[in-house]
Protein backbone atom coordinates (compact mmCIF):
# COMPACT_ATOMS: atom_id res chain seq x y z
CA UNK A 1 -9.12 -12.04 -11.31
CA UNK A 2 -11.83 -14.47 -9.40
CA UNK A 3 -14.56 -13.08 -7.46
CA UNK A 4 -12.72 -12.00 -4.26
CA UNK A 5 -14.29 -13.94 -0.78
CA UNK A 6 -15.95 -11.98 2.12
CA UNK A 7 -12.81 -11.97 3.81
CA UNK A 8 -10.45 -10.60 1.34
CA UNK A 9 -8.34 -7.76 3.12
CA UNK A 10 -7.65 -4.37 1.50
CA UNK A 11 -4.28 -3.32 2.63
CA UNK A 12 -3.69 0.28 2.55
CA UNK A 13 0.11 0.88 2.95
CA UNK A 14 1.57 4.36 4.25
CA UNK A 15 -1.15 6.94 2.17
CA UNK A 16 -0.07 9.81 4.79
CA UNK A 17 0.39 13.74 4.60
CA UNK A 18 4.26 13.38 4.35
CA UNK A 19 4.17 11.80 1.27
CA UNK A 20 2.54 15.40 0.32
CA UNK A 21 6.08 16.82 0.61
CA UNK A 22 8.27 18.54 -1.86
CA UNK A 23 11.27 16.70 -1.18
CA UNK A 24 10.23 13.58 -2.26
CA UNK A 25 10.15 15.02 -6.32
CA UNK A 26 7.84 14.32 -9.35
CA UNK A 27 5.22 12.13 -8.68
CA UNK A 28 3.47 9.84 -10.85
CA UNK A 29 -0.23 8.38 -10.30
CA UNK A 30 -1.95 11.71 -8.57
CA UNK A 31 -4.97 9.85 -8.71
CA UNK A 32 -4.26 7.22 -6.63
CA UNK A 33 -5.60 8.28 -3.22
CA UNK A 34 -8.95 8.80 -4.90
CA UNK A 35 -8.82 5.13 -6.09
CA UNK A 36 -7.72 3.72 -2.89
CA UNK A 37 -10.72 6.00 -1.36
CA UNK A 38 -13.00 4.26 -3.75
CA UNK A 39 -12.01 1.28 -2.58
CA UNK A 40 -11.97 1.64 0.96
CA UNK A 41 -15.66 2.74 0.95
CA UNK A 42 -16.26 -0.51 -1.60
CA UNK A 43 -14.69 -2.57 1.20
CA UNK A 44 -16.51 -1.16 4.13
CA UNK A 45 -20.00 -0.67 1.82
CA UNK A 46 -19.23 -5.04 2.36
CA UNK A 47 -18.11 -5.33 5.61
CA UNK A 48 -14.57 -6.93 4.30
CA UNK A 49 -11.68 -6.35 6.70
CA UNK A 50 -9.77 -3.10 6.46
CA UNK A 51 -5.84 -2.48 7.55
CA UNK A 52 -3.97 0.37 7.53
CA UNK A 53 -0.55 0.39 7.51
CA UNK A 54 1.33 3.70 8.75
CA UNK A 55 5.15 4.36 8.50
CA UNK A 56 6.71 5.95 11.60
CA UNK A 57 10.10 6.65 10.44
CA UNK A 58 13.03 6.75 12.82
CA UNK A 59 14.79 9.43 11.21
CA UNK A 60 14.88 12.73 12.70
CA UNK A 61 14.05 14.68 9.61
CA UNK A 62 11.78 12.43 7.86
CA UNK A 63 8.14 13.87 6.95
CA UNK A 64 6.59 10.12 8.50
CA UNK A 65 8.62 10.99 11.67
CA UNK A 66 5.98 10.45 14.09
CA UNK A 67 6.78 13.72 15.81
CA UNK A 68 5.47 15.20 12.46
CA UNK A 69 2.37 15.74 10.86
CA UNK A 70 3.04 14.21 8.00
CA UNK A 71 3.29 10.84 9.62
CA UNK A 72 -0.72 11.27 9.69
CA UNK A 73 -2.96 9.45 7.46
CA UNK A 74 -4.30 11.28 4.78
CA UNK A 75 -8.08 12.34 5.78
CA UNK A 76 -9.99 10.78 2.89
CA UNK A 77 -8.63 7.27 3.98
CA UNK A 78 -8.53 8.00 8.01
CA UNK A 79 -9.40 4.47 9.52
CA UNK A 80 -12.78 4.01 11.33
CA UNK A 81 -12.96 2.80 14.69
CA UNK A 82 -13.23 -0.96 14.26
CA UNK A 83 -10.33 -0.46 11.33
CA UNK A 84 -6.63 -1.87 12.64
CA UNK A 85 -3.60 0.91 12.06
CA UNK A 86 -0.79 -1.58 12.25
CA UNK A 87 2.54 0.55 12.88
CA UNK A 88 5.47 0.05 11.37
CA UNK A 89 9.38 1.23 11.02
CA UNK A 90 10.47 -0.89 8.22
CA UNK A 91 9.93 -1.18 5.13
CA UNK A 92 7.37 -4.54 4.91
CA UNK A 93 4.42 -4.15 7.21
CA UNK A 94 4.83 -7.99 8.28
CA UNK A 95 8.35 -7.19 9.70
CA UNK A 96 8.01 -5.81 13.55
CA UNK A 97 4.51 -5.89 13.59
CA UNK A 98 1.52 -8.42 14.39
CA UNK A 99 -0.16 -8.24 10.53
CA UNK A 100 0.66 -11.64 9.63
CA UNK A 101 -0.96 -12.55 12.81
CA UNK A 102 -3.81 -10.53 12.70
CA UNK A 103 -4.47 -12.22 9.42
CA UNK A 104 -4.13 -15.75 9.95
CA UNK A 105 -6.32 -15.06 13.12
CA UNK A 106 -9.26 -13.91 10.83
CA UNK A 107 -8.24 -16.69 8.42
CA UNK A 108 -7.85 -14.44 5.69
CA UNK A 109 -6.03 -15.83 2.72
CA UNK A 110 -6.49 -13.27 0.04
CA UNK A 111 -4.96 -9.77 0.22
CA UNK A 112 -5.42 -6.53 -2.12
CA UNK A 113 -2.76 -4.06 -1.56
CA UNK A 114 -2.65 -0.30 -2.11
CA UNK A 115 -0.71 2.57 -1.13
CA UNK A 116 2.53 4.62 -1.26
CA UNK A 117 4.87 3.59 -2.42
CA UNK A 118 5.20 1.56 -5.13
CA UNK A 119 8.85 0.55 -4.88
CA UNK A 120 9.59 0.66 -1.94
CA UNK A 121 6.81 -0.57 1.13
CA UNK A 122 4.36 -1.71 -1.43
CA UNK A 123 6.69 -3.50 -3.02
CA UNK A 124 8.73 -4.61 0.36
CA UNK A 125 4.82 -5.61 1.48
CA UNK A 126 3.61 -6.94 -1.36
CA UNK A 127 6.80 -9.72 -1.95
CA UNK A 128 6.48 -10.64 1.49
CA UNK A 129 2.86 -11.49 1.24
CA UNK A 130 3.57 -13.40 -1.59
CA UNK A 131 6.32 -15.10 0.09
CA UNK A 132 4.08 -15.89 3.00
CA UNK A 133 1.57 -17.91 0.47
CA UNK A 134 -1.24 -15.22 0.51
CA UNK A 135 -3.33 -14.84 -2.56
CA UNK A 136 -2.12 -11.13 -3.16
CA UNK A 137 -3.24 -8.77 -5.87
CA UNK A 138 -1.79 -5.52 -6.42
CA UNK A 139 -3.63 -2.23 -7.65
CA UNK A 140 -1.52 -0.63 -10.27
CA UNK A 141 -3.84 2.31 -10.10
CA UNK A 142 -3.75 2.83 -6.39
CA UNK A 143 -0.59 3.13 -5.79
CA UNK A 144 1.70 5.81 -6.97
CA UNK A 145 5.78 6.32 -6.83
CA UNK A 146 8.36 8.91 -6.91
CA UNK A 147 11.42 9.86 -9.40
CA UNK A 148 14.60 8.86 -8.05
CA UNK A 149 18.26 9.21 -8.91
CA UNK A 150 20.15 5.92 -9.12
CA UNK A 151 23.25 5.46 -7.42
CA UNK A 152 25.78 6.20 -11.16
CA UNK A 153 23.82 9.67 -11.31
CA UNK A 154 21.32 8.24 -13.87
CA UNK A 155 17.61 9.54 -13.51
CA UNK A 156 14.48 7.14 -13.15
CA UNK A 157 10.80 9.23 -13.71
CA UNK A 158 8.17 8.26 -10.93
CA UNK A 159 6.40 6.46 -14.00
CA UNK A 160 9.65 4.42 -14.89
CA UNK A 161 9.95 3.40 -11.46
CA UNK A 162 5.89 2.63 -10.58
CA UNK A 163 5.86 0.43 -13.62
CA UNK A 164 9.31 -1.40 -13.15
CA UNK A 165 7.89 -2.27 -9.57
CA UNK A 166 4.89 -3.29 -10.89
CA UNK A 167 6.66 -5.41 -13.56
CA UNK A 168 8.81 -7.10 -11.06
CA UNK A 169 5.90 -8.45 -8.82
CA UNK A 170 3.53 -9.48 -11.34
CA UNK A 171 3.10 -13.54 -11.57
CA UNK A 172 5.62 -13.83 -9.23
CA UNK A 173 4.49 -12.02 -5.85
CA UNK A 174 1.33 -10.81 -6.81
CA UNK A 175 -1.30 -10.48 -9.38
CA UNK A 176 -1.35 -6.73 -10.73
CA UNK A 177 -5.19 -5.37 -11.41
CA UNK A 178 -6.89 -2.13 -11.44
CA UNK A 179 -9.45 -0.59 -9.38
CA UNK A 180 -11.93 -1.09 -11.63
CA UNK A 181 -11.38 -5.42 -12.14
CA UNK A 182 -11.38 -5.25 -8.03
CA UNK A 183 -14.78 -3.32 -7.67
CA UNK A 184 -16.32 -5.70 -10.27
CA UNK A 185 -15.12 -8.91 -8.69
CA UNK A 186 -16.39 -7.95 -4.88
């Protein structure tokens, strides 16, 4: 990893109280909201652009239904005033949204992404942004995923499935680091 420009974005994808829920299962990562904290006050400590990126599910029952609490973001990342919360139904937080646009307009180039979760709108996000010819970097340890059943019955652990993700983007969508390479190379 190069030493990351003034303008590199920290992306912080969906880290809100539903994901605190039961339902979803086993969990792997539980340390990843502290990292992405740690990075958040890294990136405002330099004045680098912040965006939050908040799920508002469409489904009745969901815990990120906005009618819910759980579609709040978690406290310890809450944005700050000047902070953009870009909204999003989908998946990929460039799909029904202005992020793309918000981006270009600040002429940011390089993007590091964190959140919840890993397979699914991290990994949605994080293939678009590659796609879209950002310099993207992915933070294996601030982002976390959940177990899942497959659809023959077979069971995937939240670790099998945070490091298949993370296997599947690297060198192709994204570059995969840790929170400790990004704080060194701010």
């Amino acid at each position: 990893m190069q030493k990351l420009q003034n303008n590199t974005a920290l992306i912080i994808i969906d880290v809100q109280k539903g994901f605190d829920n039961p339902k979803w299962g086993e969990r792997n990562n539980l340390q990843a909201e502290a990292n992405i904290e740690r990075l958040l006050r890294a990136w405002r400590d330099s004045k680098r652009p912040v965006f939050h990126i908040q799920h508002l599910s469409t489904s009745p029952n969901s815990p990120l239904n906005p009618n819910s609490l759980g579609s709040e973001i978690k406290d310890n990342v809450k944005p700050e005033d000047a902070e953009p919360v870009i909204q999003k139904h989908v998946n990929s937080a460039f799909i029904g949204t202005n992020l793309e646009q918000l981006l270009r307009d600040k002429e940011i180039e390089t993007l590091v992404i964190t959140g919840l979760t890993t397979p699914h709108c991290v990994s949605t996000t994080t293939r678009m942004a590659g796609n879209f010819g950002f310099e993207t970097y992915l933070v294996s340890d601030a982002t976390a995923a959940f177990e899942i059943v497959g659809h023959n019955g077979k069971h995937y652990s939240a670790e099998e499935m945070h490091e298949t993700a993370l296997a599947t983007l690297h060198e192709e969508f994204a570059t995969v680091v840790e929170t400790e390479t990004v704080l060194k190379n701010l």
